[in-house]
PDB file of N, CA and C in Angstrom:
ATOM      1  N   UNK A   1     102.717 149.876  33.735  1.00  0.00           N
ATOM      2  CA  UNK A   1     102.207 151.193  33.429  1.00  0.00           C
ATOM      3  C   UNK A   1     101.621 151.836  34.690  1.00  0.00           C
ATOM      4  N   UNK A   2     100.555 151.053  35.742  1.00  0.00           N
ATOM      5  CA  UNK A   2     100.273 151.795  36.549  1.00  0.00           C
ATOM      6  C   UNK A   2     101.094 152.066  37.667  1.00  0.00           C
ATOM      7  N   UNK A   3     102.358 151.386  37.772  1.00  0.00           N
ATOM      8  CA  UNK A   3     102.881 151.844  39.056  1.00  0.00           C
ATOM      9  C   UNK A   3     103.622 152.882  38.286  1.00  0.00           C
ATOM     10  N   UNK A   4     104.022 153.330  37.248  1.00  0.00           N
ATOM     11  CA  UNK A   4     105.080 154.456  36.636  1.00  0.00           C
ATOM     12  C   UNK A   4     104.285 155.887  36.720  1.00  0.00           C
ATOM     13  N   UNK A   5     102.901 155.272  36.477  1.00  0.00           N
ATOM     14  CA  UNK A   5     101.716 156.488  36.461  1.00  0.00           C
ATOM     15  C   UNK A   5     101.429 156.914  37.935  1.00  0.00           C
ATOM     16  N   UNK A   6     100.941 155.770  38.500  1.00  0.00           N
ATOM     17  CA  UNK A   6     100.868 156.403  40.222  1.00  0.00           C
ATOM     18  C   UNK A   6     101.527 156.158  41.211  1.00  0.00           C
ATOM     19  N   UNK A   7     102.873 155.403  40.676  1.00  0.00           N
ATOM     20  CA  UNK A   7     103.635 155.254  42.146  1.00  0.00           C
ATOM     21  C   UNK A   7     104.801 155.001  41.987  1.00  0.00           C
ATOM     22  N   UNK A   8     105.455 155.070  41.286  1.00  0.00           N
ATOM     23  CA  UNK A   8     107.077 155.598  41.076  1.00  0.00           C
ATOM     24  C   UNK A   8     107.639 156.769  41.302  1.00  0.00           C
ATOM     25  N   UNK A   9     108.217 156.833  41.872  1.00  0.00           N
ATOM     26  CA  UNK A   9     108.713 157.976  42.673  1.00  0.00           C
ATOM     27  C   UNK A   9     110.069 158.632  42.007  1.00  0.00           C
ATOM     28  N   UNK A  10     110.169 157.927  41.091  1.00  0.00           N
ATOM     29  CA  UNK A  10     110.849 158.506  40.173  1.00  0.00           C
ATOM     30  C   UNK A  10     110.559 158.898  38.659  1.00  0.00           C
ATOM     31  N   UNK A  11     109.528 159.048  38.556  1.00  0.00           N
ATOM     32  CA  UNK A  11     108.555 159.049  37.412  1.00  0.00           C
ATOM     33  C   UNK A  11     108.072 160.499  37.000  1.00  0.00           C
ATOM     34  N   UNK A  12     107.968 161.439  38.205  1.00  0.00           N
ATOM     35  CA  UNK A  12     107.843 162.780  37.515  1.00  0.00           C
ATOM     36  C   UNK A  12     106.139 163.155  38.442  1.00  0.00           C
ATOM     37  N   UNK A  13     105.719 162.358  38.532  1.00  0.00           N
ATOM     38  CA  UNK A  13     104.419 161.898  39.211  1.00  0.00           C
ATOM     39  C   UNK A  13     103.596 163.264  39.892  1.00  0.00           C
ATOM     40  N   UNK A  14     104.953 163.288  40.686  1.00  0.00           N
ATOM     41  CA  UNK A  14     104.965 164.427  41.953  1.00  0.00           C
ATOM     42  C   UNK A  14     104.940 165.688  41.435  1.00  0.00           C
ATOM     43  N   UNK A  15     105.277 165.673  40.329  1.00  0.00           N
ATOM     44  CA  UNK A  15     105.310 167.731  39.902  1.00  0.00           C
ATOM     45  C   UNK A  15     104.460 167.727  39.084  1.00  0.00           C
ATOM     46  N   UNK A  16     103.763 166.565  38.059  1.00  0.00           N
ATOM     47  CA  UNK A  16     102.285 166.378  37.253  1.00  0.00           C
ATOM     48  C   UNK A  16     100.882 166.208  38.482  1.00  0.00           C
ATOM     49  N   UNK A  17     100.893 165.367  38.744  1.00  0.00           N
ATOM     50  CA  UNK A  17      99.538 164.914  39.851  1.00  0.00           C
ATOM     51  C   UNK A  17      99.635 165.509  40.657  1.00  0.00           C
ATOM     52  N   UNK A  18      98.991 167.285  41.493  1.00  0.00           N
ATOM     53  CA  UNK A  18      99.558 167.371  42.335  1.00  0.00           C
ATOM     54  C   UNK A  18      98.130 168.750  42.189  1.00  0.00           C
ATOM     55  N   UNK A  19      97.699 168.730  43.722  1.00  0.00           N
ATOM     56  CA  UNK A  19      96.770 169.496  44.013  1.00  0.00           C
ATOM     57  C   UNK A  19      96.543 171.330  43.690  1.00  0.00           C
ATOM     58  N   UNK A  20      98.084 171.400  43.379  1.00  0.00           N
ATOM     59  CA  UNK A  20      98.344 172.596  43.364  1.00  0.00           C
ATOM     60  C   UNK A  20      98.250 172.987  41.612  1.00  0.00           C
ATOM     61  N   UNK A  21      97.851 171.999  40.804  1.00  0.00           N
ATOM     62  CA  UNK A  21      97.564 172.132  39.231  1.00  0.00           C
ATOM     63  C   UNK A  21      95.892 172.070  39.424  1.00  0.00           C
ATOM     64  N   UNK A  22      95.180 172.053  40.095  1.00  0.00           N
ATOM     65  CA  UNK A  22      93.997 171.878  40.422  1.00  0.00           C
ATOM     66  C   UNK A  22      93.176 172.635  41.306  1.00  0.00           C
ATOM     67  N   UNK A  23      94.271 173.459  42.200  1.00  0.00           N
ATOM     68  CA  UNK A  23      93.866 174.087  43.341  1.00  0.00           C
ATOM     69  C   UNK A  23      92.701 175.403  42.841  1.00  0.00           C
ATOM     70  N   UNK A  24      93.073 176.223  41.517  1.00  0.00           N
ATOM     71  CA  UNK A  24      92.592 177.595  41.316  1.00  0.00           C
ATOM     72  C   UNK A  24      90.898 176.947  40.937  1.00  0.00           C
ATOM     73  N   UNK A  25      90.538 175.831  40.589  1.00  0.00           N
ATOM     74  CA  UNK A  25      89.277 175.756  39.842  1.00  0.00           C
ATOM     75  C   UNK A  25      88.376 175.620  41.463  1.00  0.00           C
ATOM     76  N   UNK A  26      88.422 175.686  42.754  1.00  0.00           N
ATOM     77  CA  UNK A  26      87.773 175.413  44.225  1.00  0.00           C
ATOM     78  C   UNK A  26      87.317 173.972  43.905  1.00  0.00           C
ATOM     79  N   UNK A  27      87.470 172.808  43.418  1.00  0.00           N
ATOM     80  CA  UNK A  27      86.513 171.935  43.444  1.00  0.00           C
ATOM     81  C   UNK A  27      87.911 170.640  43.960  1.00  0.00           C
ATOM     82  N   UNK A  28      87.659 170.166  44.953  1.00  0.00           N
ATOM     83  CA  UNK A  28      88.497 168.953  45.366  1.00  0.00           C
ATOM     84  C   UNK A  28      88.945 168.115  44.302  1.00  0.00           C
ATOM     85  N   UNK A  29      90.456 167.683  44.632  1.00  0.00           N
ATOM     86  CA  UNK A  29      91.743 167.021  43.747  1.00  0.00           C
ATOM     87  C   UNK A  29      91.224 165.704  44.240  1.00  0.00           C
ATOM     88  N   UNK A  30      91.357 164.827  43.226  1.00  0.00           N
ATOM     89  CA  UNK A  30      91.555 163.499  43.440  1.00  0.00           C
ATOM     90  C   UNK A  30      92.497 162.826  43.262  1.00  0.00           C
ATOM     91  N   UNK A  31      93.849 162.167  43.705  1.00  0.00           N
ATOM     92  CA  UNK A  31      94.510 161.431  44.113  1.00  0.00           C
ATOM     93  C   UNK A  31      94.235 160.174  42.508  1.00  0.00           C
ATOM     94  N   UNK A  32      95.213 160.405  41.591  1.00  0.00           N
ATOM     95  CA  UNK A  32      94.765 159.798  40.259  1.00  0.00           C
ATOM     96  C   UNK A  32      95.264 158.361  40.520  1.00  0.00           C
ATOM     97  N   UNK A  33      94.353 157.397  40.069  1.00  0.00           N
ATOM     98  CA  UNK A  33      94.405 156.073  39.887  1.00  0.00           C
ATOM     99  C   UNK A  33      94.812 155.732  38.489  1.00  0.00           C
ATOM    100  N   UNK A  34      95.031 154.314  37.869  1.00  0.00           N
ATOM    101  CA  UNK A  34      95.203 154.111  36.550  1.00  0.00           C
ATOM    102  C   UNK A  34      93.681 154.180  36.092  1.00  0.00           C
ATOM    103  N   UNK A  35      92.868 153.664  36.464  1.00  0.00           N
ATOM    104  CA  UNK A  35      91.307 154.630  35.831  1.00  0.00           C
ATOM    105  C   UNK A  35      90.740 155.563  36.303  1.00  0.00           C
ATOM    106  N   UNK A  36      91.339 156.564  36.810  1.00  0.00           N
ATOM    107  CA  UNK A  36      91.099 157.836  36.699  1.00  0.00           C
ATOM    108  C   UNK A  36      91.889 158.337  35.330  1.00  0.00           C
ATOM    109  N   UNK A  37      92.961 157.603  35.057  1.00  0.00           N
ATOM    110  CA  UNK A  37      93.691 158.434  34.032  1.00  0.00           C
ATOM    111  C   UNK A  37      93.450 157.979  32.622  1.00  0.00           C
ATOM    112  N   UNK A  38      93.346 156.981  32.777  1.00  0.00           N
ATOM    113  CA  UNK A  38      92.620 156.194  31.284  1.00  0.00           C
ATOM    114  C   UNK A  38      91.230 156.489  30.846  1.00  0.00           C
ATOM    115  N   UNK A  39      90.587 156.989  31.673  1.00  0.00           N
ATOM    116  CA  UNK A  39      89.054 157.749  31.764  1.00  0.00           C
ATOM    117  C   UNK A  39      88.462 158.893  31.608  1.00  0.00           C
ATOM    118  N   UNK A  40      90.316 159.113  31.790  1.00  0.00           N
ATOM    119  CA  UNK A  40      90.002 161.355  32.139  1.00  0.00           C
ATOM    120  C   UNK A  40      89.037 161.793  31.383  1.00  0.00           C
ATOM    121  N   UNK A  41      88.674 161.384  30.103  1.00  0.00           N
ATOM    122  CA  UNK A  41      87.977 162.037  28.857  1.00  0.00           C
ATOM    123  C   UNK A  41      86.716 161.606  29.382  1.00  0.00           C
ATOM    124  N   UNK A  42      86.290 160.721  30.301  1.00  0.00           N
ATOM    125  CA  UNK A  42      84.711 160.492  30.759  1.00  0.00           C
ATOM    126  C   UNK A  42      84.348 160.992  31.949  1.00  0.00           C
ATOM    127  N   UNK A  43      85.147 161.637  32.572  1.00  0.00           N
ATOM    128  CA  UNK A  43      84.825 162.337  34.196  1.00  0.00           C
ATOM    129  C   UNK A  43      83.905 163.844  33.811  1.00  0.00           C
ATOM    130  N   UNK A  44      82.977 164.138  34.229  1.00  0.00           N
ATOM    131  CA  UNK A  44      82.127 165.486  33.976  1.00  0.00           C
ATOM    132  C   UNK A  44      82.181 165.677  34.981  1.00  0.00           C
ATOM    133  N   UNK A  45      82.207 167.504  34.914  1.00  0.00           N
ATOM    134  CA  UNK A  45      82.214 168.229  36.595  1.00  0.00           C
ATOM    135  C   UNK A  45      80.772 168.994  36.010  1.00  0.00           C
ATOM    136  N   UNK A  46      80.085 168.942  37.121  1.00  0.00           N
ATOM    137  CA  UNK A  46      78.844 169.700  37.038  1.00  0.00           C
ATOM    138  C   UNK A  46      79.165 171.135  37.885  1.00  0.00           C
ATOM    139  N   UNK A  47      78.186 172.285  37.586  1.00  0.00           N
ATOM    140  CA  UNK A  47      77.742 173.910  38.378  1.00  0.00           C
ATOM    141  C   UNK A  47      76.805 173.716  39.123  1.00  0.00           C
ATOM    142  N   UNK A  48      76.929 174.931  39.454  1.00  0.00           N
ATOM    143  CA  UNK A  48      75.875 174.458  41.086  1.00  0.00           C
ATOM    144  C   UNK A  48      74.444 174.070  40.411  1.00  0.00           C
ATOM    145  N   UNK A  49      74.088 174.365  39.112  1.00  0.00           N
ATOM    146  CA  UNK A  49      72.595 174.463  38.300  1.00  0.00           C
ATOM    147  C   UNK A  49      72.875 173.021  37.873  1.00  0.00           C
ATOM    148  N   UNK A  50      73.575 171.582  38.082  1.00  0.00           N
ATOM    149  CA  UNK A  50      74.092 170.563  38.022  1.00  0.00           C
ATOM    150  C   UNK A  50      74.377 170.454  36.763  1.00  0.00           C
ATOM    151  N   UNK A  51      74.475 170.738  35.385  1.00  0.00           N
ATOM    152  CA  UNK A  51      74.812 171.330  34.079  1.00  0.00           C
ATOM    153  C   UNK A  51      76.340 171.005  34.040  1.00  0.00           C
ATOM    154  N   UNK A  52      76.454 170.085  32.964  1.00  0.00           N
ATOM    155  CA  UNK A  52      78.282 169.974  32.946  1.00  0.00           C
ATOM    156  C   UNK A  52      79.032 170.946  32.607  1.00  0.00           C
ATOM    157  N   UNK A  53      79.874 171.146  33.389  1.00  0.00           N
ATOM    158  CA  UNK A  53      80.294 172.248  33.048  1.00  0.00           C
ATOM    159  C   UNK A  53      81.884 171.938  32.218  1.00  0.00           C
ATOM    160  N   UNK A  54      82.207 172.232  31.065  1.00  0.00           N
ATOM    161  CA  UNK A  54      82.161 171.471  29.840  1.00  0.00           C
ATOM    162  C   UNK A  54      84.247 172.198  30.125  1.00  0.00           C
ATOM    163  N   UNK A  55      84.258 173.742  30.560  1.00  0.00           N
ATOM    164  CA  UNK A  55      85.654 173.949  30.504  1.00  0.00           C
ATOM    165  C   UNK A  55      86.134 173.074  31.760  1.00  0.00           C
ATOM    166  N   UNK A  56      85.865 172.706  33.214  1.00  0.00           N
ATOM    167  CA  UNK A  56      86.191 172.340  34.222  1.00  0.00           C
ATOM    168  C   UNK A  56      86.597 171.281  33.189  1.00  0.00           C
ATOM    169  N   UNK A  57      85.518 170.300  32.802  1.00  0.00           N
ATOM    170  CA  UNK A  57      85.649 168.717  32.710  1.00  0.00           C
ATOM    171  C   UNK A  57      86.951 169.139  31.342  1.00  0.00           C
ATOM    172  N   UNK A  58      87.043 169.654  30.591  1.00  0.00           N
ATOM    173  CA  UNK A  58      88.551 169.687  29.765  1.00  0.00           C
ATOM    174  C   UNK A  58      89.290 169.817  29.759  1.00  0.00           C
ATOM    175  N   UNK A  59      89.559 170.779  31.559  1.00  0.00           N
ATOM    176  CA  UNK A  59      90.913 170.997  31.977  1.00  0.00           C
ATOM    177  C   UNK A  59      91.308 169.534  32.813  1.00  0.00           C
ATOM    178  N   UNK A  60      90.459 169.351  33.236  1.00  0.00           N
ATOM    179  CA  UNK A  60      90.566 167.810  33.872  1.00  0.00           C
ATOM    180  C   UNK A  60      91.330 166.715  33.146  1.00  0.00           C
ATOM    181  N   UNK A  61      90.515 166.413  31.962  1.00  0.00           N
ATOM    182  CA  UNK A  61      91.027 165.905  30.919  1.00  0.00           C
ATOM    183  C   UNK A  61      92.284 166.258  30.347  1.00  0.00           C
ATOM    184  N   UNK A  62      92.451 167.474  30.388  1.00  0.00           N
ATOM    185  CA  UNK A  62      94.254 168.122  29.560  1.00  0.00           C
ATOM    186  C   UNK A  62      94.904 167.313  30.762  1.00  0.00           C
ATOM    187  N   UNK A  63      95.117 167.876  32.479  1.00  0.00           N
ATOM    188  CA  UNK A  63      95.612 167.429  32.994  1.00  0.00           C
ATOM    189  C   UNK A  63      95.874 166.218  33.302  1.00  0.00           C
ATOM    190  N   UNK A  64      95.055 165.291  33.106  1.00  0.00           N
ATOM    191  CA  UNK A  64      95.492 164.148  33.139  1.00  0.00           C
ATOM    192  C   UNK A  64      96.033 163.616  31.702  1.00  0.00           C
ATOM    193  N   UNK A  65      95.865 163.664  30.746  1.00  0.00           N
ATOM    194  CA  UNK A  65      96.020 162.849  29.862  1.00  0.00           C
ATOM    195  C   UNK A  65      97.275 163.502  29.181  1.00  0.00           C
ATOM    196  N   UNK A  66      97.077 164.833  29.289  1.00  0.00           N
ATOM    197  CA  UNK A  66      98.734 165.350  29.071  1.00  0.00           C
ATOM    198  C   UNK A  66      99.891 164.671  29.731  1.00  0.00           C
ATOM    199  N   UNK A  67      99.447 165.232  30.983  1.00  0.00           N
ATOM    200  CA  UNK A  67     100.110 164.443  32.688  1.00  0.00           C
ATOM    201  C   UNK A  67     100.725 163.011  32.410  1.00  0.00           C
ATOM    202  N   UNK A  68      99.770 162.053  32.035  1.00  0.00           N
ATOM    203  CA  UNK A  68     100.407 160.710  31.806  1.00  0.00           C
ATOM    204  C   UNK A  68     101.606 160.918  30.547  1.00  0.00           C
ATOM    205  N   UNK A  69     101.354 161.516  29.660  1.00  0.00           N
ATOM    206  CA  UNK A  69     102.358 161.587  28.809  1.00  0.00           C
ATOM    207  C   UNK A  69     103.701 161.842  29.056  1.00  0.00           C
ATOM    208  N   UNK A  70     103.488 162.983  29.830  1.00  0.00           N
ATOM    209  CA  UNK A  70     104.703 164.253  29.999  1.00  0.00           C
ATOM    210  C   UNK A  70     105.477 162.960  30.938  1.00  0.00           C
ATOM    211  N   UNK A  71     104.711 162.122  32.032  1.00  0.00           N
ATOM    212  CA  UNK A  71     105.393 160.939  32.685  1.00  0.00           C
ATOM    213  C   UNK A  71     106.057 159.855  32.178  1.00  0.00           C
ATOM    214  N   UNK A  72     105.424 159.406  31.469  1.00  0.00           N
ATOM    215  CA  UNK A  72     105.343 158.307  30.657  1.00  0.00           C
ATOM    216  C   UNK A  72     106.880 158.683  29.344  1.00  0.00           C
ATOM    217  N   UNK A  73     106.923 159.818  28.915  1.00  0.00           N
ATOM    218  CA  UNK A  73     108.376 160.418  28.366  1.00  0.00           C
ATOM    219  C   UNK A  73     109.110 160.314  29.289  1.00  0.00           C
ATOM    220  N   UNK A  74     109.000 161.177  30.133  1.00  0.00           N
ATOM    221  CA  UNK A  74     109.902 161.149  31.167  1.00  0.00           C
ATOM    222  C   UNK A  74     110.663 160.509  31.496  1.00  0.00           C
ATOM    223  N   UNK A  75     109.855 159.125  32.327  1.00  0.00           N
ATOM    224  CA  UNK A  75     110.892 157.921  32.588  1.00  0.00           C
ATOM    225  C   UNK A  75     111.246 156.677  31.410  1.00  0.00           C
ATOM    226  N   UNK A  76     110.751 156.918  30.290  1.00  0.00           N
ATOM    227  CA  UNK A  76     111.344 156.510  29.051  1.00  0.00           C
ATOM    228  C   UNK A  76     112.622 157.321  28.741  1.00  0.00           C
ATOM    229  N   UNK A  77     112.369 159.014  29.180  1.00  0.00           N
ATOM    230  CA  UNK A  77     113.884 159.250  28.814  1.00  0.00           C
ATOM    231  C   UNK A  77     115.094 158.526  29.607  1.00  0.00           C
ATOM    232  N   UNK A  78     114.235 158.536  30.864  1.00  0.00           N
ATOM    233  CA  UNK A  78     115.708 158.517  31.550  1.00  0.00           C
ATOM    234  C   UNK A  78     115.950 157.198  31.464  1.00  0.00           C
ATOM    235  N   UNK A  79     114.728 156.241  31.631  1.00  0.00           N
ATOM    236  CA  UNK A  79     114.983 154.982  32.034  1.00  0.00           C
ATOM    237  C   UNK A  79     116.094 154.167  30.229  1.00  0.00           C
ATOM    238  N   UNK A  80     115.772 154.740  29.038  1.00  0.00           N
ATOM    239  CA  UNK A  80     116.129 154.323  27.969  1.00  0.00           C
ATOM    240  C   UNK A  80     117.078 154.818  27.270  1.00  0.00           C
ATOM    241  N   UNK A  81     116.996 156.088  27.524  1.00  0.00           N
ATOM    242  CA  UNK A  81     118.173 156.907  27.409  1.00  0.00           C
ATOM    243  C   UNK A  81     119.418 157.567  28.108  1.00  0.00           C
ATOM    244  N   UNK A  82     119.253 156.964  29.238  1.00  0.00           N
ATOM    245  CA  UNK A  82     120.374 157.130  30.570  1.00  0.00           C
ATOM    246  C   UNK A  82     120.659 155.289  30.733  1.00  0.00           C
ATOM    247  N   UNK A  83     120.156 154.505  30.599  1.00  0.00           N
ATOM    248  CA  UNK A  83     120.187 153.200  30.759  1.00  0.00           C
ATOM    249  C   UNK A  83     119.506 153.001  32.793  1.00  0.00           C
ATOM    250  N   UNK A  84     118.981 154.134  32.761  1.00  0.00           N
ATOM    251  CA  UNK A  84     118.410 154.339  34.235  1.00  0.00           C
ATOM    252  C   UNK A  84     119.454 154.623  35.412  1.00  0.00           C
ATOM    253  N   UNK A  85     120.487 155.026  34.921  1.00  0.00           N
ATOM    254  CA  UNK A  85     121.636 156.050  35.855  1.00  0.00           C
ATOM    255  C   UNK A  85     121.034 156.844  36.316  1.00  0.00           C
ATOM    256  N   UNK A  86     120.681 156.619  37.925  1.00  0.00           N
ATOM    257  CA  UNK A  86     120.576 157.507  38.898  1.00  0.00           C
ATOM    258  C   UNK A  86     121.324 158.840  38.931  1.00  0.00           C
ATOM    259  N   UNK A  87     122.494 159.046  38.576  1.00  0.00           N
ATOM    260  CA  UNK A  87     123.081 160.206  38.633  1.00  0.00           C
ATOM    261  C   UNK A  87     122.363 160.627  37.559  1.00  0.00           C
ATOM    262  N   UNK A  88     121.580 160.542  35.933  1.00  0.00           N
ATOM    263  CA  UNK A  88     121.455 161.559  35.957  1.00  0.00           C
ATOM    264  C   UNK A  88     119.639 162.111  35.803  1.00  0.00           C
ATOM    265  N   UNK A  89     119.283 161.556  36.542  1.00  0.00           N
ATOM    266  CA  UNK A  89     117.638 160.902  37.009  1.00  0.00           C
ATOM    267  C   UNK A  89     117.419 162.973  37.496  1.00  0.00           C
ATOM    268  N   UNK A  90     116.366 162.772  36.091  1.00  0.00           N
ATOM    269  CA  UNK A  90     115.607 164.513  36.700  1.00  0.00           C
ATOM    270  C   UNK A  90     115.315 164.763  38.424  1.00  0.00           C
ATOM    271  N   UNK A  91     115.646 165.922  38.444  1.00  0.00           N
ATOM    272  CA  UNK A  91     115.082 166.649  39.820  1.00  0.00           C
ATOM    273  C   UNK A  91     113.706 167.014  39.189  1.00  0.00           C
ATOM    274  N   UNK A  92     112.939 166.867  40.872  1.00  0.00           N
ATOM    275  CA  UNK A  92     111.732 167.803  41.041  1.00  0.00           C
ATOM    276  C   UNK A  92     111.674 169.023  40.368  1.00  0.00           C
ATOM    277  N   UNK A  93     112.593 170.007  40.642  1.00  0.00           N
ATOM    278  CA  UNK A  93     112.544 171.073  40.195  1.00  0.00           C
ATOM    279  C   UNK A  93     112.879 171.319  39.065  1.00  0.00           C
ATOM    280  N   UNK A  94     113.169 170.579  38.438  1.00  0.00           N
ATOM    281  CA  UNK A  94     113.425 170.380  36.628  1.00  0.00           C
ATOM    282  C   UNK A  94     112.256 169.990  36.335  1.00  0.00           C
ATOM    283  N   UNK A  95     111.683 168.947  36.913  1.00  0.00           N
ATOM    284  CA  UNK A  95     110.121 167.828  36.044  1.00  0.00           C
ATOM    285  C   UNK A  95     109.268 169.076  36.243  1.00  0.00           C
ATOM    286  N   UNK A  96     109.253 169.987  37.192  1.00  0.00           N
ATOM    287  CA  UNK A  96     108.293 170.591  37.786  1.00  0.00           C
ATOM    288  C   UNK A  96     108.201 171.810  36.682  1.00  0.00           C
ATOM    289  N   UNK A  97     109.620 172.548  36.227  1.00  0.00           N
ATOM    290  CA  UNK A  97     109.356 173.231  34.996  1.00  0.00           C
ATOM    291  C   UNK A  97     109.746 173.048  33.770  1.00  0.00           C
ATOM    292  N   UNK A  98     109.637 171.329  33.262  1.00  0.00           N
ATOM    293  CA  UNK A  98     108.943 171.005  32.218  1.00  0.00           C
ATOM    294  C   UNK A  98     107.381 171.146  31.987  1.00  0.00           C
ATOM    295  N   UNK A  99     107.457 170.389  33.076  1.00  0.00           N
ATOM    296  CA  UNK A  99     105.277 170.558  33.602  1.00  0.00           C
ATOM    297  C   UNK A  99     105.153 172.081  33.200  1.00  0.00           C
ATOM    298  N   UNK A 100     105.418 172.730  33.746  1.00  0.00           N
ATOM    299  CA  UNK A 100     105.283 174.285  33.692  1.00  0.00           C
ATOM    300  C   UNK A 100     104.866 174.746  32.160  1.00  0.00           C
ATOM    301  N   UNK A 101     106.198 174.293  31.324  1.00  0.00           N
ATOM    302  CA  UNK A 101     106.557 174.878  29.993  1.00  0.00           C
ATOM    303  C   UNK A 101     105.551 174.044  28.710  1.00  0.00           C
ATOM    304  N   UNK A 102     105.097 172.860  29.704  1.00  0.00           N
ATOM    305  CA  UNK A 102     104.221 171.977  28.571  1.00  0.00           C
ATOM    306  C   UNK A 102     102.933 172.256  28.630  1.00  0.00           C
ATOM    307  N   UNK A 103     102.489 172.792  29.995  1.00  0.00           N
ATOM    308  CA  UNK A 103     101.161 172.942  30.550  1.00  0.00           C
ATOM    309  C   UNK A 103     101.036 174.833  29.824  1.00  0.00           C
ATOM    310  N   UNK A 104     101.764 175.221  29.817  1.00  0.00           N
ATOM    311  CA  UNK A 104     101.790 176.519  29.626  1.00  0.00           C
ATOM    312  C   UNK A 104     101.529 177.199  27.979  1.00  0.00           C
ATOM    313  N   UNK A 105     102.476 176.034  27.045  1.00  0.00           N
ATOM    314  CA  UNK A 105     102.389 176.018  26.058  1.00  0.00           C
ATOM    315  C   UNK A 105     100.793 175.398  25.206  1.00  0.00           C
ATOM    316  N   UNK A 106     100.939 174.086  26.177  1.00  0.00           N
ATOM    317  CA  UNK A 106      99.363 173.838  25.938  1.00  0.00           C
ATOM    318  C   UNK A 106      98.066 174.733  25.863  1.00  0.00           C
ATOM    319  N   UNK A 107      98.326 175.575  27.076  1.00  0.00           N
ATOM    320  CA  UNK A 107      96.970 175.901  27.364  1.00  0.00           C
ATOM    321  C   UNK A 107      96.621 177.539  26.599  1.00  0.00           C
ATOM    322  N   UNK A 108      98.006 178.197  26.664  1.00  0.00           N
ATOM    323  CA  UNK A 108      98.437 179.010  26.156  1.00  0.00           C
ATOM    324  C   UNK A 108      98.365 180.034  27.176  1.00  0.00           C
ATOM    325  N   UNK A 109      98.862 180.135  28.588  1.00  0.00           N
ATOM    326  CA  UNK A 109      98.347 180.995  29.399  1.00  0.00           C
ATOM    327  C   UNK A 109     100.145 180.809  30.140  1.00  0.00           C
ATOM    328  N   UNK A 110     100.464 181.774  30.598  1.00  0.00           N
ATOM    329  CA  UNK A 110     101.801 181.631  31.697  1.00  0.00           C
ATOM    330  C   UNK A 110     101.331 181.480  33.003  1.00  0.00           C
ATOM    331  N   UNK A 111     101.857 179.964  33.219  1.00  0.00           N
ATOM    332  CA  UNK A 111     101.317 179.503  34.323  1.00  0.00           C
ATOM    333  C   UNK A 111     102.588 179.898  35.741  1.00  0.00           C
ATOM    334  N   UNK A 112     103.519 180.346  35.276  1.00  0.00           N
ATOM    335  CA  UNK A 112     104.829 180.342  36.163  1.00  0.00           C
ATOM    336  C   UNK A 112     103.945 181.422  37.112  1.00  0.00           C
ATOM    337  N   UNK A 113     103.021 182.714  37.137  1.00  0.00           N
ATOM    338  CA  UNK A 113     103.136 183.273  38.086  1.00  0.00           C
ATOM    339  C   UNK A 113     101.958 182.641  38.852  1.00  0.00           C
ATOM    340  N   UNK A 114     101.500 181.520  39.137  1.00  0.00           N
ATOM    341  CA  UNK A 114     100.654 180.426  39.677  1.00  0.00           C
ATOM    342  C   UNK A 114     100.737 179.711  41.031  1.00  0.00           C
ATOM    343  N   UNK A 115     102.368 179.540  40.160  1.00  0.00           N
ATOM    344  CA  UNK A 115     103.469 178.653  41.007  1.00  0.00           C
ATOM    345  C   UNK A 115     104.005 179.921  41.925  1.00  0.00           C
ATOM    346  N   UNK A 116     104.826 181.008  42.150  1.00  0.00           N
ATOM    347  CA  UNK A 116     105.738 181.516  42.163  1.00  0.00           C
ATOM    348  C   UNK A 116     106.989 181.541  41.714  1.00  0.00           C
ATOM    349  N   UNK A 117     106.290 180.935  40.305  1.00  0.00           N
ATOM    350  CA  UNK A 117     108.363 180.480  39.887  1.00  0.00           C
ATOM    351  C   UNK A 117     108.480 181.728  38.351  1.00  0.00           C
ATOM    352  N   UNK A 118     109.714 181.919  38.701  1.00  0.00           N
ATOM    353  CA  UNK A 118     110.319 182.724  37.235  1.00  0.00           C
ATOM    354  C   UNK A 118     111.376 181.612  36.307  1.00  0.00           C
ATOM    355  N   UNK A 119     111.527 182.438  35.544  1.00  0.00           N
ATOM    356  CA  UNK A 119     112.071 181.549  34.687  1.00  0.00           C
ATOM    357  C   UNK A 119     113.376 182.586  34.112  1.00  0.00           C
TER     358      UNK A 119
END
């Protein structure tokens, strides 16, 4: 589980975990571990008045715990349902707007003009 989550490189990893899903809130990305991601629901971000600040720490939480999912499908599709045929192993730019369409649907906000991507 944890190398599919943080270090398979074919896992989807790269278009879920990625600074740029994190960048708009100003507060530094952390580089997710397997307990960072199994935990997400216990990480609190505090305001400058040190007060948790309760939407930060839930987007945190969506992102990761969504994140592991959307991965965790992922290379179950391909790996179980392709029998793990490289030929037909998702692109970046496919995982990247699934992420898009799951994160988007989730949150309920269109995240494509974020990215610069249309659809």
């Amino acid at each position: 589980m944890e190398h599919i989550l943080t270090d398979c490189d074919f896992s989807g990893k790269d278009s879920v975990f990625t600074e740029q899903s994190w960048s708009h809130t100003g507060k530094p990305w952390t580089k997710p571990s397997l307990g960072l991601i199994v935990g997400c629901s216990l990480h609190m971000y505090t305001n400058e008045e040190g007060r948790v600040d309760s939407g930060l720490s839930c987007l945190y939480t969506i992102i990761m715990s969504e994140g592991a999912h959307f991965i965790w499908n992922t290379q179950n599709e391909w790996r179980i349902g392709t029998q793990g045929n490289l030929a037909k192993l998702p692109q970046p730019g496919e995982l990247c707007n699934k992420w898009l369409t799951v994160m988007s649907k989730y949150l309920g906000v269109n995240l494509d003009s974020r990215y610069n991507r249309t659809r």
